[in-house]
N, C-alpha and C. Protein backbone atom coordinates (compact mmCIF):
# COMPACT_ATOMS: atom_id res chain seq x y z
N UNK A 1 0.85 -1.18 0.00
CA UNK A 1 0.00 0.00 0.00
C UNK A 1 0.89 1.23 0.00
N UNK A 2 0.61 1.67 -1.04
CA UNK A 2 1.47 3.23 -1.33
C UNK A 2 1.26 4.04 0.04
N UNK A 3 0.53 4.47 0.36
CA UNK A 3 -0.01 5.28 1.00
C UNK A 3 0.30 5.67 2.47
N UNK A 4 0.51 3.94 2.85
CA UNK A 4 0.92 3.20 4.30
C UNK A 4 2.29 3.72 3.98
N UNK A 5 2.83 2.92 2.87
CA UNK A 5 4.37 3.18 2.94
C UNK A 5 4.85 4.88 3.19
N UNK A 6 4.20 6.04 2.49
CA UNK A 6 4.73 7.16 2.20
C UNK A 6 4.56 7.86 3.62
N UNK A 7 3.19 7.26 4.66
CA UNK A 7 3.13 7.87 5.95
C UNK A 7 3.95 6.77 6.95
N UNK A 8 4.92 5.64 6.65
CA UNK A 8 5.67 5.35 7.46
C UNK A 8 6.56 5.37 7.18
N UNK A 9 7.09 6.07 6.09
CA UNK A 9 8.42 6.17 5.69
C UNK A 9 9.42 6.91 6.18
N UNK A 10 10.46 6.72 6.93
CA UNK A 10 11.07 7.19 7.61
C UNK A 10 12.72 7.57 6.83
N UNK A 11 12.80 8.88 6.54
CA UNK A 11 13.76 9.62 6.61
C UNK A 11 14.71 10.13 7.08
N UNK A 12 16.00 9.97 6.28
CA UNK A 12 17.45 10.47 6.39
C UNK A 12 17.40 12.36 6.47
N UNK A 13 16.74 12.32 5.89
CA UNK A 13 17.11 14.06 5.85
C UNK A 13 16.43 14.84 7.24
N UNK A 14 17.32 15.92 7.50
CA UNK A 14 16.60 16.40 8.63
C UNK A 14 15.39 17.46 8.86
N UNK A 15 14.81 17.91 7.54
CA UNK A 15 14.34 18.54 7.41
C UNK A 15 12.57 17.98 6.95
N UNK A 16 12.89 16.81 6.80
CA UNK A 16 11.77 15.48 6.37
C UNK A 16 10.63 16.07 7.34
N UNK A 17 9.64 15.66 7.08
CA UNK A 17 7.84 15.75 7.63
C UNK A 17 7.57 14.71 7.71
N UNK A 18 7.50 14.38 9.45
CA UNK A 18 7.15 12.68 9.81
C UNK A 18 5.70 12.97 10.68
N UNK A 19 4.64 12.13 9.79
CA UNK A 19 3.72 11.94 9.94
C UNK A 19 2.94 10.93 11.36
N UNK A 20 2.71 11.16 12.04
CA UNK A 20 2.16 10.57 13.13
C UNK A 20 0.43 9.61 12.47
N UNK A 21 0.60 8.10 12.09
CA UNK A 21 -0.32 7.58 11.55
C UNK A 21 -0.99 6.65 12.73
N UNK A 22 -1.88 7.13 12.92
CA UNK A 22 -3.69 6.60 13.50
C UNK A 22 -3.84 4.78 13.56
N UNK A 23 -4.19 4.21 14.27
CA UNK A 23 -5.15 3.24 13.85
C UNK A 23 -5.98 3.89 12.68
N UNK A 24 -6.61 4.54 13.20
CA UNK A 24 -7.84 4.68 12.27
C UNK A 24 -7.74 5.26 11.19
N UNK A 25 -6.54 6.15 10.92
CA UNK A 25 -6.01 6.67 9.48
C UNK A 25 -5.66 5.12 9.10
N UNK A 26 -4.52 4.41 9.05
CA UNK A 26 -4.23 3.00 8.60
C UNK A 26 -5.56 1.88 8.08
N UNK A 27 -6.54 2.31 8.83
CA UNK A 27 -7.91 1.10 8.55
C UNK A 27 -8.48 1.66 7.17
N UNK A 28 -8.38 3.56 7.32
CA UNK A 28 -8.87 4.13 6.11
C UNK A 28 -8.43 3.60 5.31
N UNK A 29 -7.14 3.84 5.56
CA UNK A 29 -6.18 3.74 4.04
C UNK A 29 -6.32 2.35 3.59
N UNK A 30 -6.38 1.17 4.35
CA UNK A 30 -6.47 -0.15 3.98
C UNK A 30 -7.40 -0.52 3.10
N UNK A 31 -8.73 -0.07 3.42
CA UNK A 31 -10.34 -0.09 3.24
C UNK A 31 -9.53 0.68 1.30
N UNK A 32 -9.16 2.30 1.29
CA UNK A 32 -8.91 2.32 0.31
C UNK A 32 -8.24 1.63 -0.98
N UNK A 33 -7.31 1.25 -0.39
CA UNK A 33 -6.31 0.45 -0.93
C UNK A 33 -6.91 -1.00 -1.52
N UNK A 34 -8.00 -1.66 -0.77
CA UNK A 34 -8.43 -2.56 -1.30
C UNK A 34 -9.55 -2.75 -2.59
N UNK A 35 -10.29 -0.69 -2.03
CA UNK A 35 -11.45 -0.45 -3.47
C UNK A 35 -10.24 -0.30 -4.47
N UNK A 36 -9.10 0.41 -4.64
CA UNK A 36 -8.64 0.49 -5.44
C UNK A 36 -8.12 -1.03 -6.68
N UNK A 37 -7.85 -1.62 -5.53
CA UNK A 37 -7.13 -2.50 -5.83
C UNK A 37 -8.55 -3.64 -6.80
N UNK A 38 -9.44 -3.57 -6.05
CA UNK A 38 -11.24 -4.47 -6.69
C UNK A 38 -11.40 -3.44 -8.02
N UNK A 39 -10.52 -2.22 -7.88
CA UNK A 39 -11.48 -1.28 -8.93
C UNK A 39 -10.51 -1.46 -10.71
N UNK A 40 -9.12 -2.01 -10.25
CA UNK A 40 -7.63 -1.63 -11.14
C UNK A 40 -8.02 -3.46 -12.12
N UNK A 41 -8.27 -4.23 -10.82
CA UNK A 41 -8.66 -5.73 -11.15
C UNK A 41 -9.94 -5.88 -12.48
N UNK A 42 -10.70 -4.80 -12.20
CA UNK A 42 -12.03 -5.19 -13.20
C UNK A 42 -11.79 -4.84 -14.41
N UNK A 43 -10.97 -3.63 -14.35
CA UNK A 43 -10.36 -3.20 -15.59
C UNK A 43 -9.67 -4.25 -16.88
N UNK A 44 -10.15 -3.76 -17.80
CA UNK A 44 -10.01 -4.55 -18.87
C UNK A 44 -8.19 -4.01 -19.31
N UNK A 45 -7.50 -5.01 -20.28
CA UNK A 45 -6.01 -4.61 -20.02
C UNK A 45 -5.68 -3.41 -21.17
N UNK A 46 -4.99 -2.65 -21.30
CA UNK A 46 -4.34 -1.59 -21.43
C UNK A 46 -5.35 -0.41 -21.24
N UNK A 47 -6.21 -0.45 -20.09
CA UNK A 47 -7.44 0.41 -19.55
C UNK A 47 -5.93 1.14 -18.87
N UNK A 48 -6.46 2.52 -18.89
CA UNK A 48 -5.94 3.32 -18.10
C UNK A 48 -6.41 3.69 -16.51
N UNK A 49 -6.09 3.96 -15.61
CA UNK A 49 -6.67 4.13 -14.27
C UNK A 49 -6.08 5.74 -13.78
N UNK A 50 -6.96 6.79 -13.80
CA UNK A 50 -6.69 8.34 -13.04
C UNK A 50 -7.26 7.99 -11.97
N UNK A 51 -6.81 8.53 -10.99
CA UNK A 51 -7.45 8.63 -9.68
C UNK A 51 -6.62 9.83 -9.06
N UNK A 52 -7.31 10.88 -8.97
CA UNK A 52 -7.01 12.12 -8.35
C UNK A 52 -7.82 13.15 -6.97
N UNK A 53 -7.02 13.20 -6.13
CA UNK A 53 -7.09 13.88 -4.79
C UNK A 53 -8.27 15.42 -5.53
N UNK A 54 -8.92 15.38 -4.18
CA UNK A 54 -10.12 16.79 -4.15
C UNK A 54 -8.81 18.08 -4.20
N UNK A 55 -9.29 18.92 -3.91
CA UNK A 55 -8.11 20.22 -3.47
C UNK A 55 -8.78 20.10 -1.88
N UNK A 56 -7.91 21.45 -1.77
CA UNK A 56 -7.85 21.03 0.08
C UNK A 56 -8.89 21.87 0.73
N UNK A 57 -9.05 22.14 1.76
CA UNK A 57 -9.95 23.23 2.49
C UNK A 57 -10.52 24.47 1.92
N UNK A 58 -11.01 24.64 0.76
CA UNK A 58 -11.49 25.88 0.25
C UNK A 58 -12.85 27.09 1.23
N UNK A 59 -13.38 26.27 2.27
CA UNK A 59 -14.37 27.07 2.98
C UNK A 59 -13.80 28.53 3.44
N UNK A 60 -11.96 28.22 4.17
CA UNK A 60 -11.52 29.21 4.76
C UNK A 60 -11.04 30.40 3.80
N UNK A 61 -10.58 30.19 2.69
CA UNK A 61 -10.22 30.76 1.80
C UNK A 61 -11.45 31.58 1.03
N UNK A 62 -12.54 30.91 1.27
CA UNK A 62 -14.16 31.72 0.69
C UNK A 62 -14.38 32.97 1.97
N UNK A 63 -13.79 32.33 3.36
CA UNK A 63 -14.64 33.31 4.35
C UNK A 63 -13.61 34.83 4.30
N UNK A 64 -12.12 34.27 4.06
CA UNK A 64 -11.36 35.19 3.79
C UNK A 64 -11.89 36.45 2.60
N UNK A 65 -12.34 35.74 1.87
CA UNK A 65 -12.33 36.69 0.52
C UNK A 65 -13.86 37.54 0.78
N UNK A 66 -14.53 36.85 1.27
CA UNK A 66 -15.89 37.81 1.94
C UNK A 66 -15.37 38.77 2.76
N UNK A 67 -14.82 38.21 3.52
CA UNK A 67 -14.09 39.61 4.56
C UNK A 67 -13.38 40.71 4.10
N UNK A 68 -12.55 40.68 2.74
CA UNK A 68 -11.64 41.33 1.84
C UNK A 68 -12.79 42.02 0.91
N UNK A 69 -13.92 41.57 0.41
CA UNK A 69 -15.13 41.94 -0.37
C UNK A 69 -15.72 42.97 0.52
N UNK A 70 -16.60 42.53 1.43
CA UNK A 70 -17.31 43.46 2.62
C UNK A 70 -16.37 44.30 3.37
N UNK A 71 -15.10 44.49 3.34
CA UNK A 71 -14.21 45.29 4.02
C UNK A 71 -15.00 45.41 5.51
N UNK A 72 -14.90 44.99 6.36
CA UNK A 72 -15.04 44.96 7.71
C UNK A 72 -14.14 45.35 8.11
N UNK A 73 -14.90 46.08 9.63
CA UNK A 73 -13.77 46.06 10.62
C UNK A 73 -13.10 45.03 11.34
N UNK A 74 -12.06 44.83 10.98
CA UNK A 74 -11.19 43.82 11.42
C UNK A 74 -9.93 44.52 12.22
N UNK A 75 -9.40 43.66 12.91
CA UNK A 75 -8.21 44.08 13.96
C UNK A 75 -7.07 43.43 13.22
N UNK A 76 -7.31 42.96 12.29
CA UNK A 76 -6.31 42.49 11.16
C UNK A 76 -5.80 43.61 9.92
N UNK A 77 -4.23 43.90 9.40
CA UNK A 77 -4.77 45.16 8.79
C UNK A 77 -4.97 44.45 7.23
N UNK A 78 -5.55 44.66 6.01
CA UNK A 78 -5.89 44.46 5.21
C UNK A 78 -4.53 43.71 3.87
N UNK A 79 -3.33 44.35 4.35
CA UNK A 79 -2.02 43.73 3.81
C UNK A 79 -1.96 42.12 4.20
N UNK A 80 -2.11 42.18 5.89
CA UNK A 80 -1.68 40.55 5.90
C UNK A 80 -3.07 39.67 6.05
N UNK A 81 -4.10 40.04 5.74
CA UNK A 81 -5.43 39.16 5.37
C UNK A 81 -4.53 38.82 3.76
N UNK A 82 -4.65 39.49 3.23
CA UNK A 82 -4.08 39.02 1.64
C UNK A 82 -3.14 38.44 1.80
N UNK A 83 -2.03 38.12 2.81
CA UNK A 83 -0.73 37.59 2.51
C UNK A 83 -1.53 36.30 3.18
N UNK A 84 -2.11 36.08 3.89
CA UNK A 84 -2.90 34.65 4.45
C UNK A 84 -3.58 33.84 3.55
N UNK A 85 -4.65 35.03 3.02
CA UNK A 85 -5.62 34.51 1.81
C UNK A 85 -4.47 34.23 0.93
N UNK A 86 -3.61 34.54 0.26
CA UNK A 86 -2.73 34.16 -0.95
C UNK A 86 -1.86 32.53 -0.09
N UNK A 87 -1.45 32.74 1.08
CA UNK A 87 -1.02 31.40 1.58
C UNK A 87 -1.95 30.20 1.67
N UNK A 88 -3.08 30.14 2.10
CA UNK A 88 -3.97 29.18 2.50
C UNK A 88 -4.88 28.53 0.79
N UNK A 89 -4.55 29.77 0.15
CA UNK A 89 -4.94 29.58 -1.60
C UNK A 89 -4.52 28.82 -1.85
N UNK A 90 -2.85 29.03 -1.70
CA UNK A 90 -1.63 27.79 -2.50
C UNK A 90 -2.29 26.38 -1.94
N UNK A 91 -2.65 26.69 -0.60
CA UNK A 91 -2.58 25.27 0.24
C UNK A 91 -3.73 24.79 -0.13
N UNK A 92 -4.81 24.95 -0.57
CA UNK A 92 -5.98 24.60 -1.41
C UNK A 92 -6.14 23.98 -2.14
N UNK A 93 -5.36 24.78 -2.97
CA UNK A 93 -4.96 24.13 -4.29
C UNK A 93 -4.12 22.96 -4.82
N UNK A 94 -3.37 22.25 -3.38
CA UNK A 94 -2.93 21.17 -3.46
C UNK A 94 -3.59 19.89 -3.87
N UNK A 95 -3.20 19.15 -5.13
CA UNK A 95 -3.60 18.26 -5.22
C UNK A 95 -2.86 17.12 -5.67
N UNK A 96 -3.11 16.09 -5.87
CA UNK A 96 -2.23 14.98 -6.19
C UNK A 96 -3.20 14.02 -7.30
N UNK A 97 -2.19 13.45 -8.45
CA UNK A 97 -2.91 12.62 -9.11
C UNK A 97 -2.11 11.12 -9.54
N UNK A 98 -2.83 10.34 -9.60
CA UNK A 98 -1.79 9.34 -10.20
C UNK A 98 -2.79 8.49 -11.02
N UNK A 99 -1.48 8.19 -12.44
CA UNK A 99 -2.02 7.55 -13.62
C UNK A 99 -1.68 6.49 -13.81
N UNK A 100 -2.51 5.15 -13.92
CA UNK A 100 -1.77 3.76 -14.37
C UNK A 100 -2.35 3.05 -15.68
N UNK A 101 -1.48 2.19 -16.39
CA UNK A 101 -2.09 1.76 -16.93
C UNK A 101 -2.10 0.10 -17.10
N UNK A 102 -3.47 -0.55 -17.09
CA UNK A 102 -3.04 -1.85 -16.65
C UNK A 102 -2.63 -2.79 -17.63
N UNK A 103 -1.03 -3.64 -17.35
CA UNK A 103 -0.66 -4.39 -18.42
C UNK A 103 -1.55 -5.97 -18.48
C-alpha cells in the first residue's frame, strides 16, 4: 500500500515531515487500498486508471475573501489578510494525481 508506505516512511534528511499515523487513518487507508485494488482488477487490459485527490480546504479561503469583499472592521490590517488569503490559496490548491495503466 502506497499510501501506508509514504506515511511510514522514515527519513534520512533532517528537514523530512514525519507523519504521526492513526489506527484509524491505517484502517482508512487499507479499506482504500483494497477499493482500489477491486477497482484496477475489473479493468479490462491496457485500460488506463486516473485517480485524483479533491483540493484542500477551500471554505476558509471563501470566508477570507468575503471579509476582503465586505471590508469589515477587522483588527487584522488588510495587507496581511491578503498575505494569508494568498497562503492558505496555494494550500488549497494542493492536489495529487496518479495515472496507471493496466498491463
Amino acid at each position: 500500500m502506497i499510501s501506508l508506505l509514504t506515511c511510514d516512511k522514515s527519513s534520512t534528511q533532517k528537514k523530512s515531515i514525519k507523519y504521526s499515523v492513526t489506527s484509524e487513518l491505517k484502517d482508512i487507508l487499507t479499506r482504500l487500498d483494497a477499493r482500489i485494488r477491486r477497482l484496477h482488477s475489473s479493468l479490462p487490459m491496457n485500460a488506463m486508471l486516473v485517480i485524483c485527490t479533491g483540493h484542500g480546504n477551500t471554505a476558509i479561503v471563501h470566508r477570507l475573501r468575503k471579509m476582503l469583499m465586505e471590508q469589515t472592521d477587522t483588527t487584522l490590517c488588510r495587507e496581511k489578510l491578503v498575505k494569508v488569503l494568498e497562503d492558505l490559496q496555494a494550500q488549497a490548491e494542493v492536489g495529487l494525481c496518479f495515472v496507471g495503466v493496466k498491463h
